[in-house]
C-alpha atoms as a PDB file:
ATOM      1  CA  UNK A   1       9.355  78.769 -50.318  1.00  0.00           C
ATOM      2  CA  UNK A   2       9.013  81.319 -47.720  1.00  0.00           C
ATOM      3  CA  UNK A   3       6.363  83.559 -49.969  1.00  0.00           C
ATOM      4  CA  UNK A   4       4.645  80.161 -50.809  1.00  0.00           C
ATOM      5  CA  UNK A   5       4.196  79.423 -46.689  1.00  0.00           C
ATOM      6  CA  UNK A   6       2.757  83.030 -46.020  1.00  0.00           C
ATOM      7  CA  UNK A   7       0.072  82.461 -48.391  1.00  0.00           C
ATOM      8  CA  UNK A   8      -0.431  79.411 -47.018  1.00  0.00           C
ATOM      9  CA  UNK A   9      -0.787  81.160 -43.290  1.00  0.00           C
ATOM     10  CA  UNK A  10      -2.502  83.787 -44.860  1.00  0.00           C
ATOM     11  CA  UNK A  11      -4.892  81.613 -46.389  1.00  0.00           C
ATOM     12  CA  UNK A  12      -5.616  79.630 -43.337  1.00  0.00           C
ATOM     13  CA  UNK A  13      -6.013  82.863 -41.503  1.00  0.00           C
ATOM     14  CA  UNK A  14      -8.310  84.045 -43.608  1.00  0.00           C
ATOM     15  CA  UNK A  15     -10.520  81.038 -43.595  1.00  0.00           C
ATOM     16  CA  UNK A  16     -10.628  80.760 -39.932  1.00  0.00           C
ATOM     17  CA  UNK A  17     -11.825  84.509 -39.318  1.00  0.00           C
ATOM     18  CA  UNK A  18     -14.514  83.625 -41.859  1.00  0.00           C
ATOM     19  CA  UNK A  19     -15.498  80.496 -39.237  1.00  0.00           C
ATOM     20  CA  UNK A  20     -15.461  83.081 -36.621  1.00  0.00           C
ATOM     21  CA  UNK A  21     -17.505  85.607 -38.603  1.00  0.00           C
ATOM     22  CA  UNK A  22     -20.125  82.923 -39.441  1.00  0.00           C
ATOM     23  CA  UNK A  23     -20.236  81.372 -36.062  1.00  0.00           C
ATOM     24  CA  UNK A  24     -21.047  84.801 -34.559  1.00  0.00           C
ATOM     25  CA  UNK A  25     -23.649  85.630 -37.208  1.00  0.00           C
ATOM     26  CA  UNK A  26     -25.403  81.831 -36.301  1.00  0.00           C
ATOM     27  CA  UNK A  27     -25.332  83.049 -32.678  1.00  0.00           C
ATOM     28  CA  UNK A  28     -26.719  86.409 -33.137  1.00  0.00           C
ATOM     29  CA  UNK A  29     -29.755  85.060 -35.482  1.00  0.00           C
ATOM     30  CA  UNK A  30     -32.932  85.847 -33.506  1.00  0.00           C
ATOM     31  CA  UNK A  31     -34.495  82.816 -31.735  1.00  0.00           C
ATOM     32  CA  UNK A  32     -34.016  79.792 -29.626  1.00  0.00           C
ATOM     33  CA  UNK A  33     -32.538  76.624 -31.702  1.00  0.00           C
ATOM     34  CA  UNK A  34     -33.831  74.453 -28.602  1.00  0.00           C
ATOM     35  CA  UNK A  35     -37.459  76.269 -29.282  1.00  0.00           C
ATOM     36  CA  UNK A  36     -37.438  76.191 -32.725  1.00  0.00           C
ATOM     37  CA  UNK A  37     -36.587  72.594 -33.142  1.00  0.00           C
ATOM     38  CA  UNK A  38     -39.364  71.876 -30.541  1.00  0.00           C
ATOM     39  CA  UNK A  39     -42.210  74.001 -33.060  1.00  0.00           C
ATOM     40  CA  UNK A  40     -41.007  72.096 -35.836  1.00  0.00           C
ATOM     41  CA  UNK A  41     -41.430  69.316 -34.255  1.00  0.00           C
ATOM     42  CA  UNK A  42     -44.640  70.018 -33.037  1.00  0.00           C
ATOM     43  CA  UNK A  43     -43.819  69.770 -29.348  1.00  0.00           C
ATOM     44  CA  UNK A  44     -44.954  71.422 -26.141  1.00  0.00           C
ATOM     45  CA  UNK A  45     -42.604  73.884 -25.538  1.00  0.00           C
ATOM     46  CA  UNK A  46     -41.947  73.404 -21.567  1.00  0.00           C
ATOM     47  CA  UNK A  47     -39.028  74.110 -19.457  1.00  0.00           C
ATOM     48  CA  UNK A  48     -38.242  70.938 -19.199  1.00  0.00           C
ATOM     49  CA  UNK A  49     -38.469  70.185 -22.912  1.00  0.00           C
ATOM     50  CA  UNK A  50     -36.209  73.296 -23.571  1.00  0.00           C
ATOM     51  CA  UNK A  51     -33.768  72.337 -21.173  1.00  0.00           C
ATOM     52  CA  UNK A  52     -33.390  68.925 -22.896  1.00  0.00           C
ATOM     53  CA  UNK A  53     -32.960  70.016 -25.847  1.00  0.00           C
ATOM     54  CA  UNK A  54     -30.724  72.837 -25.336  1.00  0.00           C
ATOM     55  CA  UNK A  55     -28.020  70.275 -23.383  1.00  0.00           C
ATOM     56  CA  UNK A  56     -28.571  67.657 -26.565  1.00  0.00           C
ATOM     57  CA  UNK A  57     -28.005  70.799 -29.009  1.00  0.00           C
ATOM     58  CA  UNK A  58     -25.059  71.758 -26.576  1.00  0.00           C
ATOM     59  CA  UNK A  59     -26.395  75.322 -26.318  1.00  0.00           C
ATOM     60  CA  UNK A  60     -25.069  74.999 -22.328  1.00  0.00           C
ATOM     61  CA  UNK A  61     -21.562  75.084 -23.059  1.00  0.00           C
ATOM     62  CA  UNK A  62     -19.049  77.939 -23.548  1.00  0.00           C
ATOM     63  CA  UNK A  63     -19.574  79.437 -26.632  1.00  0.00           C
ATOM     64  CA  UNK A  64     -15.639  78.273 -27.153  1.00  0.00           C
ATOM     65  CA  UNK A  65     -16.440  74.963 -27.181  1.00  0.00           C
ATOM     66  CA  UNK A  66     -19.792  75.324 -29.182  1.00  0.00           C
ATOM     67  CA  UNK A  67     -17.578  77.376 -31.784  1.00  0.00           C
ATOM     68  CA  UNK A  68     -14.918  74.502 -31.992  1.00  0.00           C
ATOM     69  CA  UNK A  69     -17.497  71.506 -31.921  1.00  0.00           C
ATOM     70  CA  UNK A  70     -19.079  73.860 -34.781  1.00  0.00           C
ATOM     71  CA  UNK A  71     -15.944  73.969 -36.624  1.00  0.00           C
ATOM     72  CA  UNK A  72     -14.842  70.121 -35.912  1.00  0.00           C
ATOM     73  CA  UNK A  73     -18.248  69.318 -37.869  1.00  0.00           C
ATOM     74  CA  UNK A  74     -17.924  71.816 -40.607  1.00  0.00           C
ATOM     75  CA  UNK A  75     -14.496  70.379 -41.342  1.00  0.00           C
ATOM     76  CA  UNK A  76     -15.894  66.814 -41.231  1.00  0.00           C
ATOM     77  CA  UNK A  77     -19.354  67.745 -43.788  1.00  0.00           C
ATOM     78  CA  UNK A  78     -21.690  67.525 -41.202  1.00  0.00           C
ATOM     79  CA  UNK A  79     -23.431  70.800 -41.222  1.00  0.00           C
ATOM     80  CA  UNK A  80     -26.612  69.540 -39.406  1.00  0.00           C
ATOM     81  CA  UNK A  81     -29.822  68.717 -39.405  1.00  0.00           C
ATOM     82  CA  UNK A  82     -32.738  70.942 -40.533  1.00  0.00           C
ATOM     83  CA  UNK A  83     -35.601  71.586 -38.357  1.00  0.00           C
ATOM     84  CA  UNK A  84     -38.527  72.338 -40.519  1.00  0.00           C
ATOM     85  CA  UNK A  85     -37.406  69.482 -43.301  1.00  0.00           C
ATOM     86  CA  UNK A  86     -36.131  66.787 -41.561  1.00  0.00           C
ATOM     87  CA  UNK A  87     -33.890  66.520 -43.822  1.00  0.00           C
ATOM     88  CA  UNK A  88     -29.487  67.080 -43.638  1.00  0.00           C
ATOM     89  CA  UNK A  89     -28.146  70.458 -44.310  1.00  0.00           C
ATOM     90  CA  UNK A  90     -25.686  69.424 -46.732  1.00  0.00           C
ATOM     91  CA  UNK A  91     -27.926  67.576 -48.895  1.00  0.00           C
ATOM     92  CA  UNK A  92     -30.332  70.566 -48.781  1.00  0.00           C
ATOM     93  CA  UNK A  93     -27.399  72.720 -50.140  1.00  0.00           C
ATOM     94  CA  UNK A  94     -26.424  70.191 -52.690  1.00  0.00           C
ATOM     95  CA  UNK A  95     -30.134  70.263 -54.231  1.00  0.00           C
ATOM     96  CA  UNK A  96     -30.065  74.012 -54.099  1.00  0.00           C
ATOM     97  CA  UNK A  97     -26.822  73.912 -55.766  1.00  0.00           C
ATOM     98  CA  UNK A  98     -28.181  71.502 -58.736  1.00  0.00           C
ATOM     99  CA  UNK A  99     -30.968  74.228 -58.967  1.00  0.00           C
ATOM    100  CA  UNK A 100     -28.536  77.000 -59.468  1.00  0.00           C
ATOM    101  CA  UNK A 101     -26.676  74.934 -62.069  1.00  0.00           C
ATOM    102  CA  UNK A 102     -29.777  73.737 -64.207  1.00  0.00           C
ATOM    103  CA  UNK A 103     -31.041  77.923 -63.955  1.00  0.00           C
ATOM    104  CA  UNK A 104     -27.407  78.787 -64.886  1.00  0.00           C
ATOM    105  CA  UNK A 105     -27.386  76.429 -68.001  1.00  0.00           C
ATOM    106  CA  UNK A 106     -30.976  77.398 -69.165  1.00  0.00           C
ATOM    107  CA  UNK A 107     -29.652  81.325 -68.769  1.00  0.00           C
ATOM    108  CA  UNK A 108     -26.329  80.798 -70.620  1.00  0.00           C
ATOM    109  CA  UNK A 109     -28.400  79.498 -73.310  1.00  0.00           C
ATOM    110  CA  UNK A 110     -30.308  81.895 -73.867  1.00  0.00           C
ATOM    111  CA  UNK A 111     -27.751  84.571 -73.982  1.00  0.00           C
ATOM    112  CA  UNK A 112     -26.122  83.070 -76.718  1.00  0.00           C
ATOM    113  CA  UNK A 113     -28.980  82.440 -78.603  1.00  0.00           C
ATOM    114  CA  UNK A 114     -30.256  85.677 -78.525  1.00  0.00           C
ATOM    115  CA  UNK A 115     -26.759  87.711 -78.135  1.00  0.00           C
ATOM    116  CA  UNK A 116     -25.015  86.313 -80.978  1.00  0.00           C
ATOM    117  CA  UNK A 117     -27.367  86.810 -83.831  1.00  0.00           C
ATOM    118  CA  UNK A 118     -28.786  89.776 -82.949  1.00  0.00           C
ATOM    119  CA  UNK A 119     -24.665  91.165 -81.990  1.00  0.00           C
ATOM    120  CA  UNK A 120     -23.758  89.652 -85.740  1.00  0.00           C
ATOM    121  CA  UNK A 121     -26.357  91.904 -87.422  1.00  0.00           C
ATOM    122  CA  UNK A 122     -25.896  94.911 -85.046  1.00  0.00           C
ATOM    123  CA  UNK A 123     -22.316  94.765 -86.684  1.00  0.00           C
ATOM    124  CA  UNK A 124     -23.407  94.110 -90.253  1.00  0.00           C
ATOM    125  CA  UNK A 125     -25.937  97.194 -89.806  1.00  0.00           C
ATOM    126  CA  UNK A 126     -23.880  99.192 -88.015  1.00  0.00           C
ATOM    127  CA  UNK A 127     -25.354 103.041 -88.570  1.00  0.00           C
ATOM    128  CA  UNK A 128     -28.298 102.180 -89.525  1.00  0.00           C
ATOM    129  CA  UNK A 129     -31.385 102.515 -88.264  1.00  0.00           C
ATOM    130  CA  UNK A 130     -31.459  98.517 -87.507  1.00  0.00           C
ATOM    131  CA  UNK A 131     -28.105  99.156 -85.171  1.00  0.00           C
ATOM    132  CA  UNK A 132     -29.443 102.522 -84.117  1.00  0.00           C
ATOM    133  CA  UNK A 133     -32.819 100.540 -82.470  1.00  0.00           C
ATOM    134  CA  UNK A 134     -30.685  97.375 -81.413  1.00  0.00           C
ATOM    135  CA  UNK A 135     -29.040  99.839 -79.143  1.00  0.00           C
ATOM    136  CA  UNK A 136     -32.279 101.562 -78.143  1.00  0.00           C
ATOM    137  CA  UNK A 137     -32.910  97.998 -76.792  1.00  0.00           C
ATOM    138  CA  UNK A 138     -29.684  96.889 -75.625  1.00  0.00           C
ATOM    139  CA  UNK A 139     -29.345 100.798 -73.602  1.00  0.00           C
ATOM    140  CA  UNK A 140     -32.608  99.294 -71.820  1.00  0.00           C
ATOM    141  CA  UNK A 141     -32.137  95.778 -71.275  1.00  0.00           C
ATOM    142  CA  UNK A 142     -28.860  97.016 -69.115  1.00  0.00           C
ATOM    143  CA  UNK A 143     -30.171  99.356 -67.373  1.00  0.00           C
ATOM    144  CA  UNK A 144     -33.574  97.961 -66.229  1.00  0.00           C
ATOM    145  CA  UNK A 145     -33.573  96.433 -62.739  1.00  0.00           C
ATOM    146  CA  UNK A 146     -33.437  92.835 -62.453  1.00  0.00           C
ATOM    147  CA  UNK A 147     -36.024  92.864 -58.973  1.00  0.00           C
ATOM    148  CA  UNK A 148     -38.463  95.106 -61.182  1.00  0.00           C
ATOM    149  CA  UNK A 149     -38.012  92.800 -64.623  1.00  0.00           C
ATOM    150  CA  UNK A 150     -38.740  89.514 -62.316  1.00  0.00           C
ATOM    151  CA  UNK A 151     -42.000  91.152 -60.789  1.00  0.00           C
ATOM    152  CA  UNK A 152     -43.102  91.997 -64.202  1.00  0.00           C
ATOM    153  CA  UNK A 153     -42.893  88.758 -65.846  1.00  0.00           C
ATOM    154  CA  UNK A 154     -44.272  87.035 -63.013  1.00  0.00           C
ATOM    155  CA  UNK A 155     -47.629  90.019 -63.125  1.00  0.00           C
ATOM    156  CA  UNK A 156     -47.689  89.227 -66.877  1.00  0.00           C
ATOM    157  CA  UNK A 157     -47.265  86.022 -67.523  1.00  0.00           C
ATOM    158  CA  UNK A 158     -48.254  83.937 -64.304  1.00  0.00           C
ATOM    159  CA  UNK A 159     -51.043  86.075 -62.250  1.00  0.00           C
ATOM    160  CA  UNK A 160     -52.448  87.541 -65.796  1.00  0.00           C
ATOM    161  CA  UNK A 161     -52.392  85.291 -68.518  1.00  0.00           C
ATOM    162  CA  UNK A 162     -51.606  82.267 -65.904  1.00  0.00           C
ATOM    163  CA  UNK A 163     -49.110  80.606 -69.032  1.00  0.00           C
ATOM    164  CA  UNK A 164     -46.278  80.165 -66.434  1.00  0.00           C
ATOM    165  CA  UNK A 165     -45.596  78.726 -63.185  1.00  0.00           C
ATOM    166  CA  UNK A 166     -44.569  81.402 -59.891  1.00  0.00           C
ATOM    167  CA  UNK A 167     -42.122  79.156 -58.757  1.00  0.00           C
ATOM    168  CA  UNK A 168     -41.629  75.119 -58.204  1.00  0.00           C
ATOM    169  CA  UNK A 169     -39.082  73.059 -59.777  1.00  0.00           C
ATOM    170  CA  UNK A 170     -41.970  70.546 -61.745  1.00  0.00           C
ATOM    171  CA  UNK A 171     -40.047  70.973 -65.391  1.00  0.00           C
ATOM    172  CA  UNK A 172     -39.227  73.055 -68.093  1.00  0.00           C
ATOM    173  CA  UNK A 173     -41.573  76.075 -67.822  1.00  0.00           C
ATOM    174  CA  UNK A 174     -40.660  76.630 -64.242  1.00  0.00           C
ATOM    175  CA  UNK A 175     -37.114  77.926 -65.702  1.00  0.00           C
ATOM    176  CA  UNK A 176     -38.771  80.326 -67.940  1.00  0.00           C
ATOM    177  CA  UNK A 177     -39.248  83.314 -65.882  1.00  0.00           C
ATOM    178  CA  UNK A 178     -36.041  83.199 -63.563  1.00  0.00           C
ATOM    179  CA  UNK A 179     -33.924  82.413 -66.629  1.00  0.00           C
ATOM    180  CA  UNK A 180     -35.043  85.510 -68.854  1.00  0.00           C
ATOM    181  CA  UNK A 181     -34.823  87.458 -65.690  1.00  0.00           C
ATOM    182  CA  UNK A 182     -31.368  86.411 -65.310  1.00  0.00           C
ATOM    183  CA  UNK A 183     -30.870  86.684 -69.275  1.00  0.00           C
ATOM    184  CA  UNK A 184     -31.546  90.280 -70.164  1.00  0.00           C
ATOM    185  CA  UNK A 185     -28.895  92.605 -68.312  1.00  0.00           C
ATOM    186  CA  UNK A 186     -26.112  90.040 -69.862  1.00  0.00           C
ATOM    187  CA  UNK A 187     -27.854  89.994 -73.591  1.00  0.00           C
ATOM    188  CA  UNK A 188     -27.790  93.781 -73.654  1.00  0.00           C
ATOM    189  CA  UNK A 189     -23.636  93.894 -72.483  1.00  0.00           C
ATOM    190  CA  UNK A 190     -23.271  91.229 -74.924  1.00  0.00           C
ATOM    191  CA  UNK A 191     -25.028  92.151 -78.112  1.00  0.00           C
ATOM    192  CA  UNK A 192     -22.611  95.290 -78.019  1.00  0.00           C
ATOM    193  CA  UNK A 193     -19.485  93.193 -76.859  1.00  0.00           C
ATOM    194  CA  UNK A 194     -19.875  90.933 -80.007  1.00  0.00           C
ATOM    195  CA  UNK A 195     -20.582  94.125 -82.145  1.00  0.00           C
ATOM    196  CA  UNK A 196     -17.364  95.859 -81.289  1.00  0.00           C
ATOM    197  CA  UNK A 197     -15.560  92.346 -81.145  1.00  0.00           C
ATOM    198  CA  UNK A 198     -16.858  92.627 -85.075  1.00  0.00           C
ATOM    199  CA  UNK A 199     -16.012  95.788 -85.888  1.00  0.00           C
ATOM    200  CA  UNK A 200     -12.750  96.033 -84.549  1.00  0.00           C
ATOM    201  CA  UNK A 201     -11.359  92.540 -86.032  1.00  0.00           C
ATOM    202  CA  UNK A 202     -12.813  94.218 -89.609  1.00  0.00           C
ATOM    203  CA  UNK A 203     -10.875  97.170 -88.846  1.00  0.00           C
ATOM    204  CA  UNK A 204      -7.561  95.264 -88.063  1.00  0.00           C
ATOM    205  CA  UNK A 205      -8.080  93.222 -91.015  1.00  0.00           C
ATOM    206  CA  UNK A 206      -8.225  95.691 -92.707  1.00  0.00           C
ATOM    207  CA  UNK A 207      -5.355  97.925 -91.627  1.00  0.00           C
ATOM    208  CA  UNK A 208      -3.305  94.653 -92.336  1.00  0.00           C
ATOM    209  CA  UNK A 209      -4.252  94.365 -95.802  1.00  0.00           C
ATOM    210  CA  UNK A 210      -3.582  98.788 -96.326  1.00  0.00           C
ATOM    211  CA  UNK A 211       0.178  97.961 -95.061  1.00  0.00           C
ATOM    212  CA  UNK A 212       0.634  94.806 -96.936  1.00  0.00           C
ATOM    213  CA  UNK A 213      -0.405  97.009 -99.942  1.00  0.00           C
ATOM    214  CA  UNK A 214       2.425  99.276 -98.805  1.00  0.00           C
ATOM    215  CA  UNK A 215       0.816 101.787 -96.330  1.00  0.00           C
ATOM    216  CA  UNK A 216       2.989 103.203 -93.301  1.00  0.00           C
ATOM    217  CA  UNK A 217       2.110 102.503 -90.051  1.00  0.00           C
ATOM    218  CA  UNK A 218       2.259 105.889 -88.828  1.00  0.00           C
ATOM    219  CA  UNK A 219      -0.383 106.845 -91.288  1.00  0.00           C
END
């Protein structure tokens, strides 16, 4: 009981020097929220504008009570209002979030449909001169940097041959690029995990059936 309510304490501590940490970074991002919100609104940006809006925003208070009003509403879901869309925070998040999910799914995906086949015959082929290129490959696909891969598909295939979108969220092909960008370091660690999964389930299959046939273990 007692070990169950320090990691309780510890927990909430924890969670409340994050709120602190975050607070501070909001507070030390460059700019004015009171101007900001005025430019996105498209409004003169006077004194007497600014001073509205920075007593609405609460901006005149002690940053101790701006920090606990901050946390009150974080605690509660509201995490504002956004300037430039006009739209709430947390429903911004949320659709970023879904975006993140459908680009995780289309990734995942393809890294088992590439992976698995190609990690089945890597293991079939093994010191050959099939396994000995699937390596080649997989050496590669690990090692290449993700920012470089990204600007390279996006050269290629959108600014070159103009066959896929730069970005947007309009359907299918807008998942191509990010998702094979996301794809290759993971198909090159898991071609080889599903080769030596392979191998070494042959190998214990087949030291079963040696001792079964009456072969020591200590052989």
């Amino acid at each position: 009981m007692r070990n169950m309510k320090k990691k309780i304490f510890d927990i909430i501590s924890a969670l409340l020097v994050i709120s602190i940490l975050a607070f501070i970074f909001i507070q030390l991002s460059p700019g004015d929220p009171a101007e900001n919100y005025l430019r996105a609104s498209h409004l003169p940006i006077t004194d007497e504008l600014l001073k509205q809006k920075r007593e609405e925003l609460g901006l005149n208070s002690p940053l101790v009570v701006q920090y606990l009003k901050w946390l009150k509403n974080v605690l509660l879901g509201n995490f504002g209002y956004s300037f430039l869309r006009k739209e709430p925070a947390i429903y911004l998040t949320f659709k970023s979030l879904y975006a993140t999910f459908q680009l995780t799914i289309f990734s995942t995906f393809l890294i088992i449909l590439i992976s698995l086949p190609i990690g089945i015959l890597s293991a079939i082929k093994t010191g050959t001169w099939i396994d000995k290129i699937i390596i080649g490959i997989t050496t590669i696909f690990v090692s290449m940097p993700v920012f470089w891969l990204g600007f390279s598909l996006i050269l290629l295939f959108s600014v070159k041959l103009n066959w896929l979108p730069v970005s947007g969220r309009g359907g299918f092909l807008n998942f191509v690029l990010p998702s094979i960008t996301l794809s290759v370091p993971f198909i090159g660690q898991y071609i080889e995990f599903i080769k030596k999964s392979i191998l070494e389930n042959i190998q214990n299959n087949l030291l079963e059936n040696a001792i079964l046939r009456g072969l020591k273990k200590d052989i």
